[in-house]
C-alpha atoms as a PDB file:
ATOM      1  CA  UNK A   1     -49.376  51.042 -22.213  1.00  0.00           C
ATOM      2  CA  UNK A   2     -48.600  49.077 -18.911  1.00  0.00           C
ATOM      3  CA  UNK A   3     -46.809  46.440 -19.388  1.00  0.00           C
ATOM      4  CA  UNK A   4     -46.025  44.940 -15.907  1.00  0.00           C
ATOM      5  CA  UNK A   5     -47.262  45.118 -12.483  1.00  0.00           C
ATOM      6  CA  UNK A   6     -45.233  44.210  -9.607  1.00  0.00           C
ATOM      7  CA  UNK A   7     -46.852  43.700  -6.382  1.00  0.00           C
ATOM      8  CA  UNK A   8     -46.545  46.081  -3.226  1.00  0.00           C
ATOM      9  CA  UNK A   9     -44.961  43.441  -1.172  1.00  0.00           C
ATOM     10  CA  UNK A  10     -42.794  42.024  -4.488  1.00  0.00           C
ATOM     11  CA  UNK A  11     -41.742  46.008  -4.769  1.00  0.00           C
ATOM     12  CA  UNK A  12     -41.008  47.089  -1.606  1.00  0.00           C
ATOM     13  CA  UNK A  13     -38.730  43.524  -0.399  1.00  0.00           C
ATOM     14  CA  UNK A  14     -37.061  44.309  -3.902  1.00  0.00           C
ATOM     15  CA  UNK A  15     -36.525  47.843  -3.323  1.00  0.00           C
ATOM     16  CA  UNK A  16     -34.692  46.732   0.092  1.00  0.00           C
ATOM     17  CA  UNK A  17     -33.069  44.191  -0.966  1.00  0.00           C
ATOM     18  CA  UNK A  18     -34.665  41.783   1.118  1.00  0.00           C
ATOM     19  CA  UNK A  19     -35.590  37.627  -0.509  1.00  0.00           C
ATOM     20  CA  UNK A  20     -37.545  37.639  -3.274  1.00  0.00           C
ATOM     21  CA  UNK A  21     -38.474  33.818  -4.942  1.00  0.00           C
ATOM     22  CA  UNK A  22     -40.046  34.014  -8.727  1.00  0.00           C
ATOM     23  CA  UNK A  23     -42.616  31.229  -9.322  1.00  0.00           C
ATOM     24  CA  UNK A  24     -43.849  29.525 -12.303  1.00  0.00           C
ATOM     25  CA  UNK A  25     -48.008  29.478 -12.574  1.00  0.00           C
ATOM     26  CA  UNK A  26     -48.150  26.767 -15.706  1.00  0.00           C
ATOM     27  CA  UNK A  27     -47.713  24.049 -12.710  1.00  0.00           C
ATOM     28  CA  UNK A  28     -50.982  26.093 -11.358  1.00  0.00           C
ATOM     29  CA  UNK A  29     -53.145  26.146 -14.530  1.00  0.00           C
ATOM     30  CA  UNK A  30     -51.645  23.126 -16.523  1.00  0.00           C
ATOM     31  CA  UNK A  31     -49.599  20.859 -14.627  1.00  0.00           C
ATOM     32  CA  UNK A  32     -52.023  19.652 -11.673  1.00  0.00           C
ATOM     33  CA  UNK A  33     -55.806  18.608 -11.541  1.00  0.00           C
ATOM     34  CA  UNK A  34     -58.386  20.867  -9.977  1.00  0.00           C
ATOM     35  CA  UNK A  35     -59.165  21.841  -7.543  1.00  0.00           C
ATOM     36  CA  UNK A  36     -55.374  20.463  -6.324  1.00  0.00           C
ATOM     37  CA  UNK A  37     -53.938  23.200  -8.395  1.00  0.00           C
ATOM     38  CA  UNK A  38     -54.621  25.648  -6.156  1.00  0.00           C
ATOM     39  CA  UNK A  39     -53.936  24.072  -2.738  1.00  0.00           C
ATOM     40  CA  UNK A  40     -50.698  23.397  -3.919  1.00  0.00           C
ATOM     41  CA  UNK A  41     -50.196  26.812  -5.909  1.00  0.00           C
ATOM     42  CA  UNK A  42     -50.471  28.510  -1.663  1.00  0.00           C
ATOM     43  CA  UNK A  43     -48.639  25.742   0.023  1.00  0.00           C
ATOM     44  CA  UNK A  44     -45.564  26.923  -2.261  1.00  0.00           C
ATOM     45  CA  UNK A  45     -46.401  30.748  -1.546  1.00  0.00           C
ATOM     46  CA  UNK A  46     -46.237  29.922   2.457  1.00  0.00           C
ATOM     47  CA  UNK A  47     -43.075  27.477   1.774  1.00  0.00           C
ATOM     48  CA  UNK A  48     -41.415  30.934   0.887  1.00  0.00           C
ATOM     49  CA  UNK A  49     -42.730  32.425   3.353  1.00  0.00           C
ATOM     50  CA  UNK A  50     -41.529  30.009   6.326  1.00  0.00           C
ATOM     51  CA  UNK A  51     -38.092  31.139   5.160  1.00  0.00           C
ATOM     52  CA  UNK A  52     -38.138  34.175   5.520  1.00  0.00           C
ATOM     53  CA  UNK A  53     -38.202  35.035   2.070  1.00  0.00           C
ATOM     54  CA  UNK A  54     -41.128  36.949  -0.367  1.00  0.00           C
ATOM     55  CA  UNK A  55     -43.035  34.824  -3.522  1.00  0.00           C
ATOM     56  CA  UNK A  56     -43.951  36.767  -6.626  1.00  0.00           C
ATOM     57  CA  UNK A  57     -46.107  34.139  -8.226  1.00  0.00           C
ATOM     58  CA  UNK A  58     -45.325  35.243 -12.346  1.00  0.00           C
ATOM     59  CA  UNK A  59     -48.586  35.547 -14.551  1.00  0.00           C
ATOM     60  CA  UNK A  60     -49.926  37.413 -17.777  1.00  0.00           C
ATOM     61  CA  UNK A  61     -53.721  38.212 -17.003  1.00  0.00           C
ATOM     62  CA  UNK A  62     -55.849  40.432 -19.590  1.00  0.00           C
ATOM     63  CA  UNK A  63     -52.863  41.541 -21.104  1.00  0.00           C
ATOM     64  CA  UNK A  64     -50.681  42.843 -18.459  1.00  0.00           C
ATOM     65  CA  UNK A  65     -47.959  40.836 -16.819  1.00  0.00           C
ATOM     66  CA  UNK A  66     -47.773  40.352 -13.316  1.00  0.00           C
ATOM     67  CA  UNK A  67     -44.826  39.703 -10.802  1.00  0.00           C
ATOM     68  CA  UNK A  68     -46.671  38.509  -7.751  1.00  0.00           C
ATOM     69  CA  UNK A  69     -51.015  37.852  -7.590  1.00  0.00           C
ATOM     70  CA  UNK A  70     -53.195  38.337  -4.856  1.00  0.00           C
ATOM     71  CA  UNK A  71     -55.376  35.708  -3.620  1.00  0.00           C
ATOM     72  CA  UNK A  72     -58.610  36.718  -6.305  1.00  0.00           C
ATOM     73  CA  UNK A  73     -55.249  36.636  -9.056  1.00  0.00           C
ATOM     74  CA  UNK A  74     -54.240  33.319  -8.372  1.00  0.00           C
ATOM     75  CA  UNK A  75     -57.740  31.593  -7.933  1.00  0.00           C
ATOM     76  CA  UNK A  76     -58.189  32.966 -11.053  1.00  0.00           C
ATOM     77  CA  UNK A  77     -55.341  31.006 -12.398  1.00  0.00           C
ATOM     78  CA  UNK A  78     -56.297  27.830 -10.380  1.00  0.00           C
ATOM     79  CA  UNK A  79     -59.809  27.869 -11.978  1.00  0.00           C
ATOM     80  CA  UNK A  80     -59.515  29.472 -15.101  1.00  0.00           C
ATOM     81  CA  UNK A  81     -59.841  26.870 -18.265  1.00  0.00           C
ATOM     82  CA  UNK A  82     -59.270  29.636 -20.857  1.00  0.00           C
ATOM     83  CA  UNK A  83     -55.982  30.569 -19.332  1.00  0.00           C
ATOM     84  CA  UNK A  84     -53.122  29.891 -22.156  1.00  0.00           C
ATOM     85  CA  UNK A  85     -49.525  28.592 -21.905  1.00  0.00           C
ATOM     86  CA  UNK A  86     -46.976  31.183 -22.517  1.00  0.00           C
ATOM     87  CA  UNK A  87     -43.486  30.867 -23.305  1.00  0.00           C
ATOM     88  CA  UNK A  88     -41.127  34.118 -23.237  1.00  0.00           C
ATOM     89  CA  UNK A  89     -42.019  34.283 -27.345  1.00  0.00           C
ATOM     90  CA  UNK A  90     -45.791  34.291 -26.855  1.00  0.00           C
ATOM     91  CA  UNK A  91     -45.424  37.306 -23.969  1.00  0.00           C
ATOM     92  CA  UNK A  92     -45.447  39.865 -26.659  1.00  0.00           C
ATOM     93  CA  UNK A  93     -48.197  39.137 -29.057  1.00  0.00           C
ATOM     94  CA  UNK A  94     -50.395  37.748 -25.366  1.00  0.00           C
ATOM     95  CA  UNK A  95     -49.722  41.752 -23.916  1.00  0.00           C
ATOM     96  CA  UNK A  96     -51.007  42.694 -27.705  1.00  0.00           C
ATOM     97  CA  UNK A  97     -53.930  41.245 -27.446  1.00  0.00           C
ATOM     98  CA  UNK A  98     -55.072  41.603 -23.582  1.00  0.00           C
ATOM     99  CA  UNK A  99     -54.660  37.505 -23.484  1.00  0.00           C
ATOM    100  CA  UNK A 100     -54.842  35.869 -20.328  1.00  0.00           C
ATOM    101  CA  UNK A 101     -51.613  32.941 -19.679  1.00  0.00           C
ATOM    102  CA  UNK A 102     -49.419  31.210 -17.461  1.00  0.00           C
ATOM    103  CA  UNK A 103     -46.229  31.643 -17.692  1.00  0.00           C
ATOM    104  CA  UNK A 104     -43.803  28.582 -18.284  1.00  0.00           C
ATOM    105  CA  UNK A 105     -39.921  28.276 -17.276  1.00  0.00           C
ATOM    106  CA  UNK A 106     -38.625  30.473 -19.824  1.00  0.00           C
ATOM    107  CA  UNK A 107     -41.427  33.148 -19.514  1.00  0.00           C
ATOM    108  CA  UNK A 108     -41.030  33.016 -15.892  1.00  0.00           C
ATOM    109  CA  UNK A 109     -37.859  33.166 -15.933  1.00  0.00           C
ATOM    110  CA  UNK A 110     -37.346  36.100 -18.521  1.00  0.00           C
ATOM    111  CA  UNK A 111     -39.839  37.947 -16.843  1.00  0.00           C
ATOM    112  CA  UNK A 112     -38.422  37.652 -13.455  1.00  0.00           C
ATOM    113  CA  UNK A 113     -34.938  38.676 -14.128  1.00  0.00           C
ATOM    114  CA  UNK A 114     -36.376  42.061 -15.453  1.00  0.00           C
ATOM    115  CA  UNK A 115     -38.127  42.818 -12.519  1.00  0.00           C
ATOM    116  CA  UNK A 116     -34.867  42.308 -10.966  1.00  0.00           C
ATOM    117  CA  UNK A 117     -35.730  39.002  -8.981  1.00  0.00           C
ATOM    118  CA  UNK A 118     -32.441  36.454  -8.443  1.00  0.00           C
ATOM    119  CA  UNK A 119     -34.134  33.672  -7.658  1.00  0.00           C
ATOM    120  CA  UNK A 120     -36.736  31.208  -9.354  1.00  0.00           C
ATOM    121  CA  UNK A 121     -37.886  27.619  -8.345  1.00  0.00           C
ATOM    122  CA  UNK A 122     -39.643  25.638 -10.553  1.00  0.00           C
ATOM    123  CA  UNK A 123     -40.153  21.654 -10.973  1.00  0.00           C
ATOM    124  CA  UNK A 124     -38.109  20.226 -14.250  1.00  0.00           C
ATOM    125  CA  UNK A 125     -37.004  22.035 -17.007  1.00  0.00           C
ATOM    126  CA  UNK A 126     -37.285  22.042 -20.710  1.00  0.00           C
ATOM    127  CA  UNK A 127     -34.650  19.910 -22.786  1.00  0.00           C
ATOM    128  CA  UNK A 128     -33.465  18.234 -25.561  1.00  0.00           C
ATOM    129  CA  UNK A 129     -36.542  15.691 -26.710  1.00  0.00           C
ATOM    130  CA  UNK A 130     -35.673  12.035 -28.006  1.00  0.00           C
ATOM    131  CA  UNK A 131     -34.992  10.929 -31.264  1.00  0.00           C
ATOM    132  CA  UNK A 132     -33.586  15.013 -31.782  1.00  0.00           C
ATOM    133  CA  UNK A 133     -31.146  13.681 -34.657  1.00  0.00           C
ATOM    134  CA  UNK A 134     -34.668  13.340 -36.502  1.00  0.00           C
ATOM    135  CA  UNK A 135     -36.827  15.962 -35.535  1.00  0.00           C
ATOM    136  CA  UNK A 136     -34.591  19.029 -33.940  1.00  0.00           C
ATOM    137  CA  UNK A 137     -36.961  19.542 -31.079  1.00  0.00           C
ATOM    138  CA  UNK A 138     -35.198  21.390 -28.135  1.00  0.00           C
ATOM    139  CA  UNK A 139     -36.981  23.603 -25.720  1.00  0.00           C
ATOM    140  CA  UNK A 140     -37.122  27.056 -25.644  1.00  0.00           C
ATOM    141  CA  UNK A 141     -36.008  27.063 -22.013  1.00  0.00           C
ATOM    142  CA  UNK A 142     -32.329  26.391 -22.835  1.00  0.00           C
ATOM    143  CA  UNK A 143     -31.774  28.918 -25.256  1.00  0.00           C
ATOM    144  CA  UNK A 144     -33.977  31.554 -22.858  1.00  0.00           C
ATOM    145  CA  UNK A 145     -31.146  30.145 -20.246  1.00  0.00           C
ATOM    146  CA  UNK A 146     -28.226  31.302 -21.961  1.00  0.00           C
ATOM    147  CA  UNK A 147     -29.135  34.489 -21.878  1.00  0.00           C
ATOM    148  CA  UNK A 148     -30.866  35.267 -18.596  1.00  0.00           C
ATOM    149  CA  UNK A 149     -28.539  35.638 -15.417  1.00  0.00           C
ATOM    150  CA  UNK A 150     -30.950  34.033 -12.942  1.00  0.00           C
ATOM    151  CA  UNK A 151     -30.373  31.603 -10.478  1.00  0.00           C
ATOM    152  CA  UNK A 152     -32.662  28.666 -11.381  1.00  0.00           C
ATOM    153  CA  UNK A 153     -33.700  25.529  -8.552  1.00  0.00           C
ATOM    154  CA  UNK A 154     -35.606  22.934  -9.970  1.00  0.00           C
ATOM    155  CA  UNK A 155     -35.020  18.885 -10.113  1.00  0.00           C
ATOM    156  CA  UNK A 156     -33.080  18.203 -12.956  1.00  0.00           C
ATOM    157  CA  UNK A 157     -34.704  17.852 -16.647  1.00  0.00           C
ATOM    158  CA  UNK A 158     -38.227  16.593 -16.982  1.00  0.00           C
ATOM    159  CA  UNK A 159     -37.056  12.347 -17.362  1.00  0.00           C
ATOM    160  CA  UNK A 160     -39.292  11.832 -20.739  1.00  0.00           C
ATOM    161  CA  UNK A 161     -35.956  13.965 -22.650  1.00  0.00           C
ATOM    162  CA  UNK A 162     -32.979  13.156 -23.351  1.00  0.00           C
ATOM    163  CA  UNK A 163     -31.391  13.874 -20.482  1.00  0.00           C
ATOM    164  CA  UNK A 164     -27.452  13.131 -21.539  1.00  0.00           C
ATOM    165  CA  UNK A 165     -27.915  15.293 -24.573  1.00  0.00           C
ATOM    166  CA  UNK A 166     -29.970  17.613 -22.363  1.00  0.00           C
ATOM    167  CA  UNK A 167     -26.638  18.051 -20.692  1.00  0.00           C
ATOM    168  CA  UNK A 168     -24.445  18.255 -23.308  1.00  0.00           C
ATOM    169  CA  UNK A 169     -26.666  21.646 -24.802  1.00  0.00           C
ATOM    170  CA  UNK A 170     -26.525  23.200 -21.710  1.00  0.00           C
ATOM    171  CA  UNK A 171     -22.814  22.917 -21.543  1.00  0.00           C
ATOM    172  CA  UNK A 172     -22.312  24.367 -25.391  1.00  0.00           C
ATOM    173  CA  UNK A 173     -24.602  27.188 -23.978  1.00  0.00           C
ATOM    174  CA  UNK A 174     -21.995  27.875 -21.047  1.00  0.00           C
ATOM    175  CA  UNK A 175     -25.260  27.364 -18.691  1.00  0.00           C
ATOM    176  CA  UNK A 176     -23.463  26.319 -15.561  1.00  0.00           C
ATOM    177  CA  UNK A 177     -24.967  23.189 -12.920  1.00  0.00           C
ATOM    178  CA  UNK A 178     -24.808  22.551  -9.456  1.00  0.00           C
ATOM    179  CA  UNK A 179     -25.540  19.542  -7.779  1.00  0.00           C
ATOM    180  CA  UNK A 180     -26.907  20.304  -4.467  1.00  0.00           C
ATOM    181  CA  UNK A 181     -26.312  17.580  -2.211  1.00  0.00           C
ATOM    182  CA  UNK A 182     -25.641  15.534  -5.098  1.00  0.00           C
ATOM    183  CA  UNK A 183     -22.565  14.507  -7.672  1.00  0.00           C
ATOM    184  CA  UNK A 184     -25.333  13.324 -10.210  1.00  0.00           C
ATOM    185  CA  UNK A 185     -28.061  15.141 -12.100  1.00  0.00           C
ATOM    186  CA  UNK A 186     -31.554  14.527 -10.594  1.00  0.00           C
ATOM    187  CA  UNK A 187     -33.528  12.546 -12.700  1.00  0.00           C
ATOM    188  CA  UNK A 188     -36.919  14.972 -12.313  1.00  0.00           C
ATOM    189  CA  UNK A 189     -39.567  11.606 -10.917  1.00  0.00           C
ATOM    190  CA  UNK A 190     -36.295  10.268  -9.795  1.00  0.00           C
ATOM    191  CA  UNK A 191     -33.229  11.387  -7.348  1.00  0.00           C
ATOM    192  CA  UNK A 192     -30.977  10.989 -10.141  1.00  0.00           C
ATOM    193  CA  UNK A 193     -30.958  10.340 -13.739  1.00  0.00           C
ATOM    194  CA  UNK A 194     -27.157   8.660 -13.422  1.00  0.00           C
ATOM    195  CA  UNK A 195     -25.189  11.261 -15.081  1.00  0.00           C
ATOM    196  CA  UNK A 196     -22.790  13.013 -13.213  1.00  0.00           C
ATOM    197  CA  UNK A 197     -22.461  16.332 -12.453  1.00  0.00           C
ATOM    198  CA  UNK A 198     -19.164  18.525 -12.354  1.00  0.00           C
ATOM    199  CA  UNK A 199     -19.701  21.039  -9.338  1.00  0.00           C
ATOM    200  CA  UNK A 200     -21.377  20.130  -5.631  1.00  0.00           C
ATOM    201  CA  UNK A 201     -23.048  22.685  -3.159  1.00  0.00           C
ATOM    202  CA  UNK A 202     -24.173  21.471   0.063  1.00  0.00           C
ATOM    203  CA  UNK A 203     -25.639  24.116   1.612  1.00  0.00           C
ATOM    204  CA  UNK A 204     -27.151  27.739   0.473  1.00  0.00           C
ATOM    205  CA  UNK A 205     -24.543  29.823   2.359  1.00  0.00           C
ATOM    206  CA  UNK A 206     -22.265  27.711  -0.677  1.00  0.00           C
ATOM    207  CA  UNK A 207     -24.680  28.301  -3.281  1.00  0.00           C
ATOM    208  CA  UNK A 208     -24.660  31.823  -2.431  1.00  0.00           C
ATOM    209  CA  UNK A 209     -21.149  32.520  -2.493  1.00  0.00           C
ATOM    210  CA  UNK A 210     -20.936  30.571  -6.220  1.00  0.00           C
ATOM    211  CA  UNK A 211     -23.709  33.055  -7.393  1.00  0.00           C
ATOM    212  CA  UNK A 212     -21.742  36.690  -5.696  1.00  0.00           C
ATOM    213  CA  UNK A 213     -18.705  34.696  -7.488  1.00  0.00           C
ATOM    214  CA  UNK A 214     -20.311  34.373 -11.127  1.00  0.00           C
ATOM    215  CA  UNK A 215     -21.488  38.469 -10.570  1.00  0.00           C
ATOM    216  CA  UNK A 216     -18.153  39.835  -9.638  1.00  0.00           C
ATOM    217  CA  UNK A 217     -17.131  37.467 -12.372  1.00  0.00           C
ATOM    218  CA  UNK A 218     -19.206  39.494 -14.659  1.00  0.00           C
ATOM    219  CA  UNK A 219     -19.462  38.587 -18.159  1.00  0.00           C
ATOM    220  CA  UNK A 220     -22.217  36.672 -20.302  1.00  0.00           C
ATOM    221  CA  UNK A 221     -25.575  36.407 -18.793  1.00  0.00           C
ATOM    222  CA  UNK A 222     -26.031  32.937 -18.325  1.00  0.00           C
ATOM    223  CA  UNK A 223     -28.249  31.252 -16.050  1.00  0.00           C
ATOM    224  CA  UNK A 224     -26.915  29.073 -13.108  1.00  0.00           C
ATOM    225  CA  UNK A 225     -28.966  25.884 -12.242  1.00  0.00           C
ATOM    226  CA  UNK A 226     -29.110  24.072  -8.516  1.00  0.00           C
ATOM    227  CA  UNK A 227     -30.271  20.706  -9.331  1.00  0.00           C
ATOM    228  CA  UNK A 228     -32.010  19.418  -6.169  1.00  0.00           C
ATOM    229  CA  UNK A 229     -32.830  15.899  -5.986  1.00  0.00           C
ATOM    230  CA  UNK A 230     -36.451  14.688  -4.931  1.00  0.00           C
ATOM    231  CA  UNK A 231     -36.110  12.928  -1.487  1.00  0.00           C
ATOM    232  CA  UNK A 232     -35.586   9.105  -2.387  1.00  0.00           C
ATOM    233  CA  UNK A 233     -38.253   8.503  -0.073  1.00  0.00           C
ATOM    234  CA  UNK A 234     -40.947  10.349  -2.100  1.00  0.00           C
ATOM    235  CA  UNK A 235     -39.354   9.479  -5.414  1.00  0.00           C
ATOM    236  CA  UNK A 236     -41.031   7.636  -8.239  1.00  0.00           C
ATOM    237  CA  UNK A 237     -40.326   3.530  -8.015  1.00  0.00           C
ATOM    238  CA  UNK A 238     -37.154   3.843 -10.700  1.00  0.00           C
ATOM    239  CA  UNK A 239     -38.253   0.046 -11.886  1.00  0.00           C
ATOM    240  CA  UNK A 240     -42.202   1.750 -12.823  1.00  0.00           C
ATOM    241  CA  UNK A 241     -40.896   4.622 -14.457  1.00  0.00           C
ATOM    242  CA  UNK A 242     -38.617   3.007 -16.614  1.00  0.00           C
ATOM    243  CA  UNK A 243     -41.206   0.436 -17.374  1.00  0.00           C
ATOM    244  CA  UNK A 244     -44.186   3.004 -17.798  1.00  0.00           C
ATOM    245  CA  UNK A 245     -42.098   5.368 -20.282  1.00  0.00           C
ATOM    246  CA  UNK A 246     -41.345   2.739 -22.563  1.00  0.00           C
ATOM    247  CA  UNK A 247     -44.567   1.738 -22.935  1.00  0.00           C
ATOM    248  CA  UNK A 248     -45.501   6.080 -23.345  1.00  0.00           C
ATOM    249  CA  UNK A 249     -42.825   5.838 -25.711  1.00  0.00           C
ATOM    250  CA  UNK A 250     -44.134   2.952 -27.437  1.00  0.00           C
ATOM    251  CA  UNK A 251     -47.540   4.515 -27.689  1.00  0.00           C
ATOM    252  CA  UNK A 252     -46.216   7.521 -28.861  1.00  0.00           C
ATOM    253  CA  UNK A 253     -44.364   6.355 -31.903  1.00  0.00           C
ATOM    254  CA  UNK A 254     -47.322   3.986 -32.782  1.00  0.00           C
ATOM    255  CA  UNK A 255     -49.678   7.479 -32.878  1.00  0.00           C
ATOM    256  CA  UNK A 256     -47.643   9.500 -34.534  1.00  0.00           C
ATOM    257  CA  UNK A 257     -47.446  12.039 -31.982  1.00  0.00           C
ATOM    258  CA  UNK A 258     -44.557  14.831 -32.180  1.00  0.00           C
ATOM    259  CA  UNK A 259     -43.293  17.925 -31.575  1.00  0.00           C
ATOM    260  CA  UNK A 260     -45.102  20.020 -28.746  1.00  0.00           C
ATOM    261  CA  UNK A 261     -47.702  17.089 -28.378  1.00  0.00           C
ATOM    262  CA  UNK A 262     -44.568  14.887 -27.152  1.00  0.00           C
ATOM    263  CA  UNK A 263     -43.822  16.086 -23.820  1.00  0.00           C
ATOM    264  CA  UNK A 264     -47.598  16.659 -22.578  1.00  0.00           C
ATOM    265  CA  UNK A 265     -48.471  13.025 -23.624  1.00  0.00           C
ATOM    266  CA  UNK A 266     -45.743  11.175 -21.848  1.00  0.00           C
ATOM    267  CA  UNK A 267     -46.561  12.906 -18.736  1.00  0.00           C
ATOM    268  CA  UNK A 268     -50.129  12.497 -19.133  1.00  0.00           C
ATOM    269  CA  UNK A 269     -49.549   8.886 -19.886  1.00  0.00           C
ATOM    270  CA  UNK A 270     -46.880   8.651 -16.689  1.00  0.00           C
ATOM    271  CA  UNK A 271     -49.430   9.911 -14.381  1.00  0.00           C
ATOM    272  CA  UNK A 272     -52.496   7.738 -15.522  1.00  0.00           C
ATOM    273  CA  UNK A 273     -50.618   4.463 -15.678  1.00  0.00           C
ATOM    274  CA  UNK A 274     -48.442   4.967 -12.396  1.00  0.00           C
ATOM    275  CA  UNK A 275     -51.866   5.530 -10.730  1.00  0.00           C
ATOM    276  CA  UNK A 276     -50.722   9.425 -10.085  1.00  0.00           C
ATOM    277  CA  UNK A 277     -47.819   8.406  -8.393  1.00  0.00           C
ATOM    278  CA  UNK A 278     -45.113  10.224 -10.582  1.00  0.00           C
ATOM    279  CA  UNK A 279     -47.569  13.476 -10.062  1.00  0.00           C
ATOM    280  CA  UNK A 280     -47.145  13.049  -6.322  1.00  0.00           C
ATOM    281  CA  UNK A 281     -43.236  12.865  -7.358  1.00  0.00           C
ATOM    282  CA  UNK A 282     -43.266  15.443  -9.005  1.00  0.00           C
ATOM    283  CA  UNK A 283     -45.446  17.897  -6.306  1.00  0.00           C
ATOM    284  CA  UNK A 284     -42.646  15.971  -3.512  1.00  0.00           C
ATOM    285  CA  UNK A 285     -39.849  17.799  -6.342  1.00  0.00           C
ATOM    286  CA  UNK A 286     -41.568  21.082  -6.478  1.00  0.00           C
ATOM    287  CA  UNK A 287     -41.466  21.577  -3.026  1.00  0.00           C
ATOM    288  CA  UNK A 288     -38.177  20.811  -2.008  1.00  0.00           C
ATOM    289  CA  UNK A 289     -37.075  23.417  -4.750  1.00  0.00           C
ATOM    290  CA  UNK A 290     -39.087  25.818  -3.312  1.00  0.00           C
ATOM    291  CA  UNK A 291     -37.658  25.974  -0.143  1.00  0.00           C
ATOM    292  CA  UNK A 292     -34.200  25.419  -1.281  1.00  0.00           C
ATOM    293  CA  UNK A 293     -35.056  28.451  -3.720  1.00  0.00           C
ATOM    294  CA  UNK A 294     -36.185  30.738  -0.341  1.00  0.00           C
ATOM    295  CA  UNK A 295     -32.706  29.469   2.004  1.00  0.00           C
ATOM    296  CA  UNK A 296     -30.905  30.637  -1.189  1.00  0.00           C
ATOM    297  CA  UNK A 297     -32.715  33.769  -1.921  1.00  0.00           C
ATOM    298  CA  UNK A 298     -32.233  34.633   1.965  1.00  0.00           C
ATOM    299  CA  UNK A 299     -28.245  33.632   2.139  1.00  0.00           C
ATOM    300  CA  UNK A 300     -27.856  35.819  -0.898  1.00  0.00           C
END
């Protein structure tokens, strides 16, 4: 039974120890409007590539998992309204039944460690929802996290969550932050959600010598997060967002929508009431990480 297949190019830079940046594909087939979705998905591939470094683009497609797709693999991807969302628990039971997904933070992330890759860039993660004291909701990103030694770039947790408790979790899990170019935690939409960080890196030469630190370090297999603001400049208007997520919030309670039906609606609502300017944020977020991700990747 083959389980994985890891590009040529994704094998050989690997093999010789050259770059390598992991990529999430839910942002391809979920997170952006076609035919966007796939512009955007190759402007991230050549981001890593103006850096010198290699993208392996992370997928599960008829059953087999994928580090790395072709042009044909990630059209498919783009275009594909069948294609599931898999976390690192559905991988398993999606290989099972030659399912077809895109892989979200955790699943990227899992899946990219074992294939050896150091590196992975994504937007925001998972966190700790609202209102947790009543309903326990935490994503399965943080607890994938704690146990995955992988170097994770993104822009902070996604701002619908709970972002001080967010914080707090990741601490208990020993999942260690760095603000890069920052001393407070990006905000996702935003360049910072005003909590403070402990631990600044201001270039990737630094970030680089904090991960070769953590693996001579040894010990538990934690991830390490660089939290890289969005640009002011192309950041969501904080006085809108605030504004438009209490209104999402609002909406939501008066629906009764919870659990996983939380997160997609805010966003959804976010993007149709700020006229799609926190999904411009968001791309603006994206991309930064991905380069940051490839300077990394290369000083390492």
């Amino acid at each position: 039974m083959l389980l994985t297949k890891v590009t040529e190019e994704v094998r050989e830079a690997l093999a010789a120890h050259r770059p390598v940046v992991a990529l999430e594909s839910t942002i391809i087939a979920h997170g952006l409007p076609r035919p966007r979705n796939l512009a955007v998905a190759e402007e991230l591939e050549e981001l890593v590539r103006s850096q010198g470094a290699v993208p392996a683009t992370v997928a599960v497609l008829d059953g087999t998992v994928h580090i790395g797709l072709d042009k044909r693999q990630l059209e498919r991807v783009a275009g594909d309204e069948d294609i599931r969302k898999l976390g690192h628990r559905d991988i398993a039971p999606a290989l099972a039944a030659g399912a077809s997904g895109a892989t979200t933070v955790s699943a990227t992330a899992f899946l990219a460690a074992r294939a050896g890759i150091r590196v992975f860039a994504t937007g925001g993660l998972g966190g700790v929802h609202r209102e947790w004291t009543r309903t326990q909701d935490e994503s399965a990103d943080l607890r994938l996290l704690a146990h995955t030694r992988i170097t994770v770039v993104c822009a902070g947790v996604k701002s619908v969550l709970d972002v001080p408790a967010t914080l707090q979790r990741l601490e208990t899990l020993g999942i260690g932050i760095l603000g890069y170019g920052t001393e407070e935690f990006p905000g996702f939409y935003l360049a910072s959600s005003g909590q403070p960080v402990d631990w600044t890196v201001r270039t990737p030469e630094e970030t680089a010598e904090v991960i070769r630190a953590r693996d001579a370090l040894g010990g538990p297999d934690t991830a390490l997060i660089v939290a890289n603001p969005v640009p002011e400049s192309e950041q969501l208007d904080p006085v809108l967002h605030d504004r438009v997520l209490a209104e999402a919030l609002d909406e939501c309670r008066e629906k009764g929508i919870e659990g996983q039906a939380v997160t997609p609606f805010l966003l959804e609502y976010l993007t149709r009431r700020t006229e799609g300017a926190s999904l411009e944020a968001n791309v603006a977020a994206v991309r930064g990480n991905v380069r940051l991700a490839a300077m990394i990747a290369a000083a390492l």
